[in-house]
Protein backbone atom coordinates (compact mmCIF):
# COMPACT_ATOMS: atom_id res chain seq x y z
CA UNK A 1 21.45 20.22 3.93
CA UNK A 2 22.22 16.34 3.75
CA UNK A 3 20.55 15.05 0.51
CA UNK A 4 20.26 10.90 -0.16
CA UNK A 5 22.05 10.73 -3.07
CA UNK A 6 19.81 9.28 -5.93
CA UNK A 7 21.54 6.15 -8.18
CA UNK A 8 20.68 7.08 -11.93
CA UNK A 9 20.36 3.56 -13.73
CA UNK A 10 18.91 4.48 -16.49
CA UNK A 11 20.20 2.97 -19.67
CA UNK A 12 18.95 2.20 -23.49
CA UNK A 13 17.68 -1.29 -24.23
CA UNK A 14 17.78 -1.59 -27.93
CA UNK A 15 15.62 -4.13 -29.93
CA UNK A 16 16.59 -5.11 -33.68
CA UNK A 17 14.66 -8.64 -34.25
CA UNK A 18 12.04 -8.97 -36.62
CA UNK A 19 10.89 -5.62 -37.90
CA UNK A 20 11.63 -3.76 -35.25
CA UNK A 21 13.70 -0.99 -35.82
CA UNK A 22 16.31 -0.21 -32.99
CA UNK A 23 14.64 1.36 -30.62
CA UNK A 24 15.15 3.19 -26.44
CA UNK A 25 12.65 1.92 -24.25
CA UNK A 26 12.75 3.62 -20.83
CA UNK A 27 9.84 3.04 -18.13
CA UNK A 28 8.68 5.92 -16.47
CA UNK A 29 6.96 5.21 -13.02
CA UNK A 30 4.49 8.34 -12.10
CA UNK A 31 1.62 7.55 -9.83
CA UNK A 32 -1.09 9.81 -11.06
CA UNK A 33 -0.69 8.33 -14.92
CA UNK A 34 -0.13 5.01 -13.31
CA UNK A 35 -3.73 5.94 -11.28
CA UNK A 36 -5.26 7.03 -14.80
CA UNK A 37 -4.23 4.11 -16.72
CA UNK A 38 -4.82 1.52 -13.94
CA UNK A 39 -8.61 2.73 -13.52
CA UNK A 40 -8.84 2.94 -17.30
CA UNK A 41 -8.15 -0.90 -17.20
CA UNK A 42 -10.47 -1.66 -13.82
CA UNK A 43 -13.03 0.17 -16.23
CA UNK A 44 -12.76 -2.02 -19.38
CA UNK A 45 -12.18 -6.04 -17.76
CA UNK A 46 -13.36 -5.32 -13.90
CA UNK A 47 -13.69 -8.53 -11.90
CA UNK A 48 -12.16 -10.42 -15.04
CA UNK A 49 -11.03 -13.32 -12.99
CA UNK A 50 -9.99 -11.63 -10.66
CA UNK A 51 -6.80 -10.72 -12.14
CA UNK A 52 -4.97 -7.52 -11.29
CA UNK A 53 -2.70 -5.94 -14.27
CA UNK A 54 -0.17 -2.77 -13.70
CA UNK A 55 0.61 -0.46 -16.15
CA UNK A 56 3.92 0.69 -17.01
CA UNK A 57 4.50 3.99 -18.60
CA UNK A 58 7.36 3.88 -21.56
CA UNK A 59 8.79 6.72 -22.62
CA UNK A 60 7.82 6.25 -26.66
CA UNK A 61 6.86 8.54 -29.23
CA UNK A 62 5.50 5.56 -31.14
CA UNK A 63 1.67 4.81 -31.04
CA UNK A 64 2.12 1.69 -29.30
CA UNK A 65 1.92 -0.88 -26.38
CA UNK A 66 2.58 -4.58 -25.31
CA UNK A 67 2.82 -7.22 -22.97
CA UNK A 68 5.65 -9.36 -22.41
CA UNK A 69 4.33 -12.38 -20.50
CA UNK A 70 3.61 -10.92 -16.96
CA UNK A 71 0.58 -8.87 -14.85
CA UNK A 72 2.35 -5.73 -16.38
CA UNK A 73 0.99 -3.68 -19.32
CA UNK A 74 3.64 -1.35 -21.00
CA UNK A 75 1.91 1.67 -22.51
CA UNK A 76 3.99 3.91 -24.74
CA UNK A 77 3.76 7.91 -24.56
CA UNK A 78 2.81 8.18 -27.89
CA UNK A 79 -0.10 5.53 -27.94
CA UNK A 80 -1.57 8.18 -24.88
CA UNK A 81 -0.63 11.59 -26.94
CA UNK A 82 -1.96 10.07 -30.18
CA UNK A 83 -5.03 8.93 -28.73
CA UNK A 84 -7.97 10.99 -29.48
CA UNK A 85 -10.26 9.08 -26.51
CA UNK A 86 -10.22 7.03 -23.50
CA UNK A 87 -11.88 4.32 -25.47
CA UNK A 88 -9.61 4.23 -28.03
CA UNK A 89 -6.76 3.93 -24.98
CA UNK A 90 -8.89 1.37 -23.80
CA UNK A 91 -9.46 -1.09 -26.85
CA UNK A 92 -5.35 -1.15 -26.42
CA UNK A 93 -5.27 -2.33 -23.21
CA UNK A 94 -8.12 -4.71 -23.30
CA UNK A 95 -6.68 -6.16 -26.75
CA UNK A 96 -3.42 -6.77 -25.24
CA UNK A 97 -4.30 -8.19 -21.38
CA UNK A 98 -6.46 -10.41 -24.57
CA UNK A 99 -3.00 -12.21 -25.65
CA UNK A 100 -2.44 -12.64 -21.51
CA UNK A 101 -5.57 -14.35 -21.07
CA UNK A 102 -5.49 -16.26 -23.68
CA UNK A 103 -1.99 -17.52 -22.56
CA UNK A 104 -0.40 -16.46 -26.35
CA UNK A 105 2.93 -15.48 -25.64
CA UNK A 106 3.48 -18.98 -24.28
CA UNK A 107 3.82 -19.73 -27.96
CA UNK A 108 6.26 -16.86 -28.94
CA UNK A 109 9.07 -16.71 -27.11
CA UNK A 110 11.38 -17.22 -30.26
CA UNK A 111 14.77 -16.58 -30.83
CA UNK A 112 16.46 -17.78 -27.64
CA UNK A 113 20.19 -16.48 -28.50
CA UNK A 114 18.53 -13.40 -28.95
CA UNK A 115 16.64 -13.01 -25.91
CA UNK A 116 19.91 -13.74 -23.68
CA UNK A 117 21.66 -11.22 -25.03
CA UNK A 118 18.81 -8.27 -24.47
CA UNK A 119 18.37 -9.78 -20.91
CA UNK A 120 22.14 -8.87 -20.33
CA UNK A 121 21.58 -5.61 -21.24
CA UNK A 122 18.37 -5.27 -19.34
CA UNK A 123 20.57 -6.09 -16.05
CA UNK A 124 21.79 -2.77 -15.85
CA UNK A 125 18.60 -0.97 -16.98
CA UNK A 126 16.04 0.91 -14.32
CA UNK A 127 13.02 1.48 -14.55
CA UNK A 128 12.90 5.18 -14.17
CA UNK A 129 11.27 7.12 -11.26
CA UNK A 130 12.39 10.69 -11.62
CA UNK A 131 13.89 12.66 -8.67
CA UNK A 132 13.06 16.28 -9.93
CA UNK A 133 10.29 15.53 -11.48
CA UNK A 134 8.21 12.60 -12.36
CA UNK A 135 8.68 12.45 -15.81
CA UNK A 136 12.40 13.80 -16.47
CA UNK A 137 14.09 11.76 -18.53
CA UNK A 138 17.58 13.48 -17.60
CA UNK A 139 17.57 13.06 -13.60
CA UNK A 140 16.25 9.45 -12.86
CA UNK A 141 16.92 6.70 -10.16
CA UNK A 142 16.64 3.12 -10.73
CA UNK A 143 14.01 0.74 -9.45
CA UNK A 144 15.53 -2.18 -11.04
CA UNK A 145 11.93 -4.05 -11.62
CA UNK A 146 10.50 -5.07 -14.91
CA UNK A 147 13.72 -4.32 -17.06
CA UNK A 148 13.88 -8.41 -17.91
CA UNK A 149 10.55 -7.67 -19.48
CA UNK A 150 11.53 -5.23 -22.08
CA UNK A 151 13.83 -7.55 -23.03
CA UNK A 152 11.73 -10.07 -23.93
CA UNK A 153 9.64 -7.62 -25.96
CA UNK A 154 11.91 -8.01 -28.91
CA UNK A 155 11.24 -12.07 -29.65
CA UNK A 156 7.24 -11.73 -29.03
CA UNK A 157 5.05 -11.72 -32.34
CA UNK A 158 1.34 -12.68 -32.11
CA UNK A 159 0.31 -14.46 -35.56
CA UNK A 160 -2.55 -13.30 -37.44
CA UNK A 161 -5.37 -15.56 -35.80
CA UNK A 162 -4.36 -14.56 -32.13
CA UNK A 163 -4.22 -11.03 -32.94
CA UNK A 164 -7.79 -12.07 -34.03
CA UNK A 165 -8.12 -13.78 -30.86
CA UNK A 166 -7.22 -10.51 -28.66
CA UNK A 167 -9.93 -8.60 -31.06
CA UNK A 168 -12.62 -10.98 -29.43
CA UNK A 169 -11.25 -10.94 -26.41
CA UNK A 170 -11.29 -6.94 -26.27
CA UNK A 171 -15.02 -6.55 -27.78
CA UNK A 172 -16.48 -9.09 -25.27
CA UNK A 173 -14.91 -7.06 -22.75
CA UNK A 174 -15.77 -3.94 -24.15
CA UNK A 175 -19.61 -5.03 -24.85
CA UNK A 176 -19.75 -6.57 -20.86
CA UNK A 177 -18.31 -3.38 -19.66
CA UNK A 178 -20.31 -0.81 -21.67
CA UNK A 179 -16.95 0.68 -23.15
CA UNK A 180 -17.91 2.46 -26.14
CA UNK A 181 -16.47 0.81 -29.66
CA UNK A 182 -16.44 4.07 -31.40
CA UNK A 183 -12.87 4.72 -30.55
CA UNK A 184 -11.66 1.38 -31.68
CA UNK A 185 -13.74 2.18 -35.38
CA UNK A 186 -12.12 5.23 -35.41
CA UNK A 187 -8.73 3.75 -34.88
CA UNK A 188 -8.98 0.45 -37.39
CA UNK A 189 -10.18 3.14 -39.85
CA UNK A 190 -7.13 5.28 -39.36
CA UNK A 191 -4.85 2.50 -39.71
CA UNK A 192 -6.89 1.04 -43.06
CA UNK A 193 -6.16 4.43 -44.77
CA UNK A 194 -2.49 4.28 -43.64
CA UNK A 195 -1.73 0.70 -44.94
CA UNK A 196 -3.04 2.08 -47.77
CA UNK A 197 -1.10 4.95 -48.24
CA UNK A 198 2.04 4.50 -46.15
CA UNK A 199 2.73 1.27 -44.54
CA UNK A 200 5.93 2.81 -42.76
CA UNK A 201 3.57 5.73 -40.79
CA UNK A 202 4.56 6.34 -37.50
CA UNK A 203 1.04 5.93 -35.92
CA UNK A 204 0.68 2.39 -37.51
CA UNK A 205 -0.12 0.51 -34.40
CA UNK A 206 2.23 -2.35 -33.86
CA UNK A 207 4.19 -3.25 -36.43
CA UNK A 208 4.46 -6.72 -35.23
CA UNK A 209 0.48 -6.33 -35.99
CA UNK A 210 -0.85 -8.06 -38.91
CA UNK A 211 -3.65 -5.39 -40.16
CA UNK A 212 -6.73 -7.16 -41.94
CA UNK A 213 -10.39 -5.75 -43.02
CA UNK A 214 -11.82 -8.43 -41.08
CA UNK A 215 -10.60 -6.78 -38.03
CA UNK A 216 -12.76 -3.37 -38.84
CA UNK A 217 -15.93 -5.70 -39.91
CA UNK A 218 -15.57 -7.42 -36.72
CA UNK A 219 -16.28 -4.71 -34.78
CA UNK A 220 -18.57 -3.24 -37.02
CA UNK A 221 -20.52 -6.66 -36.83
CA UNK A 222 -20.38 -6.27 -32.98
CA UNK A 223 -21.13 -2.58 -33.12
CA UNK A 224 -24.57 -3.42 -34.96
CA UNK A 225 -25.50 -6.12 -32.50
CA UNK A 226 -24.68 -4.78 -29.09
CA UNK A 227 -23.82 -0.97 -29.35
CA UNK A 228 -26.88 0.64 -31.99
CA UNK A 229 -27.10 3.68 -29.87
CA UNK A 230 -24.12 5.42 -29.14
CA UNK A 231 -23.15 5.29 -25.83
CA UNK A 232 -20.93 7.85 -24.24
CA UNK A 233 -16.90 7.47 -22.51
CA UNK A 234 -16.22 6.57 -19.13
CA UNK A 235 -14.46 8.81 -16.81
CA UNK A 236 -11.43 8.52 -14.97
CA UNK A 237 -11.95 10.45 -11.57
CA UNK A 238 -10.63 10.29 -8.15
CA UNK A 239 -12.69 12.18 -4.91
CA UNK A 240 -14.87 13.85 -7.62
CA UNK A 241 -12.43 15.21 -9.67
CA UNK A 242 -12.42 14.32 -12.84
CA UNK A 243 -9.19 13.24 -14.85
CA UNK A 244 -9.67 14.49 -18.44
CA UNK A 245 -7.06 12.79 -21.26
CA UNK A 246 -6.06 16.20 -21.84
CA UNK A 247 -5.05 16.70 -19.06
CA UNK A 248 -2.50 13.78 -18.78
CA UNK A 249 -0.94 14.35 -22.25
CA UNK A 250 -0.42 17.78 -21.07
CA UNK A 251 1.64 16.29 -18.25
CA UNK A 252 3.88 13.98 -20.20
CA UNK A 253 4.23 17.19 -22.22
CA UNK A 254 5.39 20.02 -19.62
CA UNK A 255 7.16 16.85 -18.18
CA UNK A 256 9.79 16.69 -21.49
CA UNK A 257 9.78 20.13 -23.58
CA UNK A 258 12.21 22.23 -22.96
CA UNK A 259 10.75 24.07 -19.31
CA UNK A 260 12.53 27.29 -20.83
CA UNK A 261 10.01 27.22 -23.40
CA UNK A 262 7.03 26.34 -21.22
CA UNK A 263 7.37 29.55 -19.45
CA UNK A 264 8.41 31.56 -22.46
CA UNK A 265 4.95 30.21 -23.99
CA UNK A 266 2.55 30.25 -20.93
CA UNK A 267 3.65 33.71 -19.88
CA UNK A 268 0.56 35.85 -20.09
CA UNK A 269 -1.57 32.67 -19.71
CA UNK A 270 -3.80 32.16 -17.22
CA UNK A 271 -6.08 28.80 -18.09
CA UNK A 272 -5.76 25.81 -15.73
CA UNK A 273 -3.54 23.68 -18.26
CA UNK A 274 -1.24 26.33 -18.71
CA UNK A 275 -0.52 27.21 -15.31
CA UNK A 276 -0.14 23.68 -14.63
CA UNK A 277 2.67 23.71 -17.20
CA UNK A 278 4.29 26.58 -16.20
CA UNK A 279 4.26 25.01 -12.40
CA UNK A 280 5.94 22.13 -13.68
CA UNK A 281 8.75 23.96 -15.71
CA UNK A 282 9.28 26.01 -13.27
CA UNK A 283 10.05 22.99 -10.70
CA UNK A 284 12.10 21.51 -13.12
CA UNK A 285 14.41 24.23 -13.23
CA UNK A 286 14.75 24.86 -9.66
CA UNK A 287 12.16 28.17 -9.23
CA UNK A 288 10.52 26.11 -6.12
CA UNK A 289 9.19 29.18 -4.56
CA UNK A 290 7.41 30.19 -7.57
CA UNK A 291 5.95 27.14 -8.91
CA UNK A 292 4.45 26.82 -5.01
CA UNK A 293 3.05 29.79 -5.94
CA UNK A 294 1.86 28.74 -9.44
CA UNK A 295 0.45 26.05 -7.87
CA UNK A 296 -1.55 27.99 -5.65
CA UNK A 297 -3.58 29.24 -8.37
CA UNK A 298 -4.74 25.45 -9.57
CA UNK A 299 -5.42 24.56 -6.07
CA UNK A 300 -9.31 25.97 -6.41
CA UNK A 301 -9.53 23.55 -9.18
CA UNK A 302 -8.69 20.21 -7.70
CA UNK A 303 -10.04 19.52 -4.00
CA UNK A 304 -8.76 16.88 -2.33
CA UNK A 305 -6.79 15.58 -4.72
CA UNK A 306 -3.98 12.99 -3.98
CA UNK A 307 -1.76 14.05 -6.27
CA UNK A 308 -1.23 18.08 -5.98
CA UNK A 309 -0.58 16.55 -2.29
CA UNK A 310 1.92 14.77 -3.91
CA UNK A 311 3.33 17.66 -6.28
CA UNK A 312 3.83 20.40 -3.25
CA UNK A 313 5.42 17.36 -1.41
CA UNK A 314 8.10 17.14 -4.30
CA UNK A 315 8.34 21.03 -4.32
CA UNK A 316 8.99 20.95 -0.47
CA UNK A 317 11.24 18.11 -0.70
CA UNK A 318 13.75 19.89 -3.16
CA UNK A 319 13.65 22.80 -0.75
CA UNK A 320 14.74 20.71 1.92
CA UNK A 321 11.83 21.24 3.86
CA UNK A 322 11.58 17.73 4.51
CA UNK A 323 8.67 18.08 7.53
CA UNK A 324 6.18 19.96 5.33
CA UNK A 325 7.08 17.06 2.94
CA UNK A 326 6.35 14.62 5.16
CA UNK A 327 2.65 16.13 5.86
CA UNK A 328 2.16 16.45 2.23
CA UNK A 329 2.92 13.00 0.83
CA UNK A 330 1.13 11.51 4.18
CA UNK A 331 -2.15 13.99 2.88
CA UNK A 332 -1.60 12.42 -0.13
CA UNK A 333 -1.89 8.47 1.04
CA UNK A 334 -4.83 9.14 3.40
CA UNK A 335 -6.57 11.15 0.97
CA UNK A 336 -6.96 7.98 -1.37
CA UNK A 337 -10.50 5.97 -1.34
CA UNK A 338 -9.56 3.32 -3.04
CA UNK A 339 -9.26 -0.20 -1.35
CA UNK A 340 -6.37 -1.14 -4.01
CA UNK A 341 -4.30 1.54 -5.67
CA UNK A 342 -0.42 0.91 -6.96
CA UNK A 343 -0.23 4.22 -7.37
CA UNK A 344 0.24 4.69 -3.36
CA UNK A 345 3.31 2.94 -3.76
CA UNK A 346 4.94 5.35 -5.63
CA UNK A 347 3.72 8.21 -2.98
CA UNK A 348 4.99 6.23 -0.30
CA UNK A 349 8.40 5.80 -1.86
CA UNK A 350 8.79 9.55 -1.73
CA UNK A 351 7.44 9.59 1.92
CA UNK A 352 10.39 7.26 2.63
CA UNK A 353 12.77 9.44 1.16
CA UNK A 354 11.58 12.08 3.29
CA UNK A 355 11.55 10.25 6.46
CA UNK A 356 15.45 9.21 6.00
CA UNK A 357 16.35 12.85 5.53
CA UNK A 358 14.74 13.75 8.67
CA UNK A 359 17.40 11.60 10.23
CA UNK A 360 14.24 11.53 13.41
CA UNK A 361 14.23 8.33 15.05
CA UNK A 362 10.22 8.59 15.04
CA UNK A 363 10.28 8.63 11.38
CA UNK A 364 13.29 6.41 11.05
CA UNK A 365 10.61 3.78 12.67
CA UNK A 366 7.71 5.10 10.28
CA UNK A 367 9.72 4.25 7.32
CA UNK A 368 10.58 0.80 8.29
CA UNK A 369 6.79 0.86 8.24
CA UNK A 370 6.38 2.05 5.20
CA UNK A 371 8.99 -0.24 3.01
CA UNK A 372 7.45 -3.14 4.99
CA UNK A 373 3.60 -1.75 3.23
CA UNK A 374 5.20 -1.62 0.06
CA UNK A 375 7.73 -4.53 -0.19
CA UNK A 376 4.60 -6.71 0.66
CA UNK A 377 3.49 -6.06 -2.85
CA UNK A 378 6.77 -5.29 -4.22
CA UNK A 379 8.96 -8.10 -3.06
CA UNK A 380 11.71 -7.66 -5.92
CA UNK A 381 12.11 -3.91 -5.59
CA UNK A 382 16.00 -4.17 -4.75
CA UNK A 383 15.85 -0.74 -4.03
CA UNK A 384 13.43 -1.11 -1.65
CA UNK A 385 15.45 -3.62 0.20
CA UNK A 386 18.63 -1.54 0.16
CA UNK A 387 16.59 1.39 2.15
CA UNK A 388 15.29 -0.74 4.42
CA UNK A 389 18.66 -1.84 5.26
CA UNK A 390 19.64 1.75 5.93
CA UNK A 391 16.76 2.54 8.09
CA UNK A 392 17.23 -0.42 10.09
CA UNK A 393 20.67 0.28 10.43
CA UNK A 394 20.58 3.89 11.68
CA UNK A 395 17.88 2.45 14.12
CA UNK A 396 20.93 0.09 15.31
CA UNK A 397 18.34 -2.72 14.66
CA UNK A 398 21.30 -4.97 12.94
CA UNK A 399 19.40 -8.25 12.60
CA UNK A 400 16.76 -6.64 10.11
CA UNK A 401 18.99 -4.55 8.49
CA UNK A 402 21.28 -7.68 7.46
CA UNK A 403 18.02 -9.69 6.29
CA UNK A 404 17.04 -6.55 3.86
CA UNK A 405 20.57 -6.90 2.59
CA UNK A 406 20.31 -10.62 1.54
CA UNK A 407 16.97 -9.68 0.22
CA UNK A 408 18.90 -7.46 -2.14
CA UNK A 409 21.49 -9.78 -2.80
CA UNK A 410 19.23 -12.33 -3.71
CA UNK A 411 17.11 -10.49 -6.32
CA UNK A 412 20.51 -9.12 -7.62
CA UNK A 413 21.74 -13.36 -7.72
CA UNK A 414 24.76 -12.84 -5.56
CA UNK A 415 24.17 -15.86 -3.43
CA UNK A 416 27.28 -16.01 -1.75
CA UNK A 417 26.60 -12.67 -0.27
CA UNK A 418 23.05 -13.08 0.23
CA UNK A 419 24.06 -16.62 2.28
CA UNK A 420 26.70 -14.30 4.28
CA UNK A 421 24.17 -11.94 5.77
CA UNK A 422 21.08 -14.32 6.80
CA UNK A 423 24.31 -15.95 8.59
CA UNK A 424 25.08 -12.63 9.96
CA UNK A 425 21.59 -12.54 10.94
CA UNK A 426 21.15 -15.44 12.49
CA UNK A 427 23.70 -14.37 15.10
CA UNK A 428 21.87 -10.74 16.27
CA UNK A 429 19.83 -11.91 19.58
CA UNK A 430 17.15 -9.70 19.07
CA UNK A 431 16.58 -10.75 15.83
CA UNK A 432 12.50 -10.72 15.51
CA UNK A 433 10.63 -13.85 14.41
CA UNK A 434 9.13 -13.30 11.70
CA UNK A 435 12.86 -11.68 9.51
CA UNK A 436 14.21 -14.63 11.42
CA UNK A 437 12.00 -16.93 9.16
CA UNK A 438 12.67 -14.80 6.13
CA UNK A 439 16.30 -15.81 6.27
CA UNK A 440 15.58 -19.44 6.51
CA UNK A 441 13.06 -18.90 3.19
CA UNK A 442 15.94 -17.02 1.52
CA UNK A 443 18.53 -19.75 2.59
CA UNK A 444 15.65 -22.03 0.95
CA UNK A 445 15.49 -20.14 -2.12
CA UNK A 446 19.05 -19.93 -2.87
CA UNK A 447 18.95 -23.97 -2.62
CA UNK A 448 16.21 -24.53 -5.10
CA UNK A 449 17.54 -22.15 -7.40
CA UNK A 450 20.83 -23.54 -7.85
CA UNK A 451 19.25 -27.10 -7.98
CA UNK A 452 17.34 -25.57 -10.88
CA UNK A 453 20.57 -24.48 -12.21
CA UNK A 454 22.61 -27.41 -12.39
């Protein structure tokens, strides 16, 4: 059985400025919590100048999340497991695309020397997509996206008035969207009672957070003025099934404990949550014909759901049955109503895999497909790049194959080499048209950049 053999990349960023203790960020890319968090954010600031924001999944135990400057919104584990509603989640993430909006951490990139020494560690860090299972921290490949961005986490601090700022910013949204406030009150009132008690409690939310009692009356004032009546939570669902927050912490958790426990635990268990667990630790150790069969007995439970598509795609991958995995993963794209969903991406990525193991010409030919889909909105995914290259090249289509390469080369800021194969390109007759243009913008790329540089 030929297997692509999967580049682990994943290394520890560590971040020591300003109150921070030292700390391992590592971004986990799964495309049902990705789904989850990105309609959790469509939910609270839909149509909000028409701005589209990604989340990022770190893999945190700290109640926590930020944003370093770009679309992207990094949401730590432990802000998700801690949570005790989707409208707590969602004050978060409305609070901090706040300090995007309002254009605040313009203002806070400090400590310079700093921030150029985190950025050459954050060269050689991933961002994690796991290859046995989507949240294994142990068995990982590198995307190399968004690893500059954790870097820069360390030198942003908000001052008191923006953080006040972001507050605003989140209740409008809130109030506009009909999000409900009570999770936010029941959060400010949690953290009131901890600076009280212990200002050094792991749930205190961002310690780079200046906590004030104007903050709770704030939204008590808006509470009183917009939200008397109670209203109740928004939903996350996809093709009527419906998403519970249970239901995701429960997947970050069979996803990291020990799998040898999960079964141990779940043994004479038969509720949907814990045969979902035991499905997953038994995957994770390698038991692929009986977690197809655990999974068999959620199947009732979710109809037409994208991502158990996904899931028996993974299981048939690791068997090698790379055809059924094929059908799954492509069951799994079609099966999504969405106009715009990231989270495709990520299913398409393992479609790709699968096509290049099939070694079919018809699939080699699907997959160029594919990484063209997905490189459209991805354009710095090196990876992405480098397997285009391959397909291309087992498809003897050298021209293509070359361009991917100084693609790659480019984003990784070897210009020499990235210079040496649009040349290389340039020479293949049958180079098409429109990769024949892409060389010339790459060629113009690498010339503005080093005028930039000098």
């Amino acid at each position: 059985m030929v297997k692509i053999r999967l580049i682990i990349l994943i290394f520890c960023i560590f971040f020591s400025n300003n109150g921070f203790s030292a700390q391992n960020f590592q971004i986990i890319r799964d495309a049902e919590i990705e789904f989850f968090l990105h309609k959790l954010i469509k939910s609270t600031i839909e149509n909000h100048k028409n701005k589209k924001y990604f989340p990022r999944l770190v893999f945190n135990n700290e109640y926590n999340a930020f944003v370093t400057g770009t679309n992207k919104i990094y949401i730590n584990t432990g802000l998700i497991n801690k949570s005790n509603s989707l409208s707590e989640i969602q004050a978060i993430l409305a609070h901090e695309i706040g300090h995007l909006t309002l254009n605040h951490y313009t203002s806070r990139l400090i400590n310079t020397k700093n921030l150029s020494n985190y950025s050459k560690f954050a060269t050689f860090a991933g961002v994690a997509l796991s290859a046995t299972g989507k949240l294994d921290a142990n068995s990982a490949i590198g995307l190399m996206v968004g690893s500059n961005d954790l870097a820069k986490k360390s030198s942003l601090q908000f001052s008191r008035i923006q953080e006040q700022q972001a507050d605003k910013f989140a209740l409008d949204q809130m109030i506009k969207n009909k999000v409900s406030l009570k999770g936010l009150e029941t959060l400010l009132n949690n953290l009131k009672n901890e600076e009280l008690t212990n200002k050094d409690a792991i749930t205190y939310y961002y310690r780079s957070h200046p906590f004030s009692k104007q903050r709770l009356k704030q939204v008590m004032r808006y509470k009183m003025q917009f939200q008397k009546k109670s209203i109740g939570e928004h939903k996350v669902s996809i093709n009527n099934n419906i998403i519970p927050l249970r239901y995701i912490k429960n997947k970050i958790k069979a996803y990291n404990v020990d799998p040898f426990n999960i079964i141990k635990n779940t043994e004479n268990k038969n509720d949907f949550l814990s045969n979902y667990s035991r499905l997953i630790a038994l995957y994770r150790v390698g038991k692929y014909d009986l977690a197809y069969k655990n999974l068999l007995l959620i199947e009732d439970r979710l109809k037409d759901y994208p991502f158990l598509y996904e899931l028996k795609g993974d299981i048939k991958f690791n068997k090698g049955d790379f055809n059924s995995a094929i059908k799954e993963y492509e069951k799994a794209i079609h099966s999504f109503k969405e106009v715009f969903s990231p989270s495709t991406d990520l299913i398409k990525f393992s479609l790709i895999k699968a096509y290049l193991q099939s070694n079919n010409k018809k699939e080699l030919k699907k997959s160029i497909m594919v990484l063209e889909e997905i490189l459209y909105n991805n354009p710095n995914w090196s990876y992405l790049w480098r397997l285009l290259a391959k397909s291309s090249g087992k498809l003897n289509k050298k021209g293509v194959s070359y361009i991917a390469l100084a693609e790659e080369a480019l984003i990784k800021k070897n210009f020499i080499k990235a210079k040496k194969y649009v040349d290389m390109a340039n020479r293949q007759a049958k180079l098409p048209t429109s990769y024949r243009v892409r060389g010339a913008d790459i060629l113009a790329r690498i010339n503005v950049i080093k005028h930039n540089n000098k």
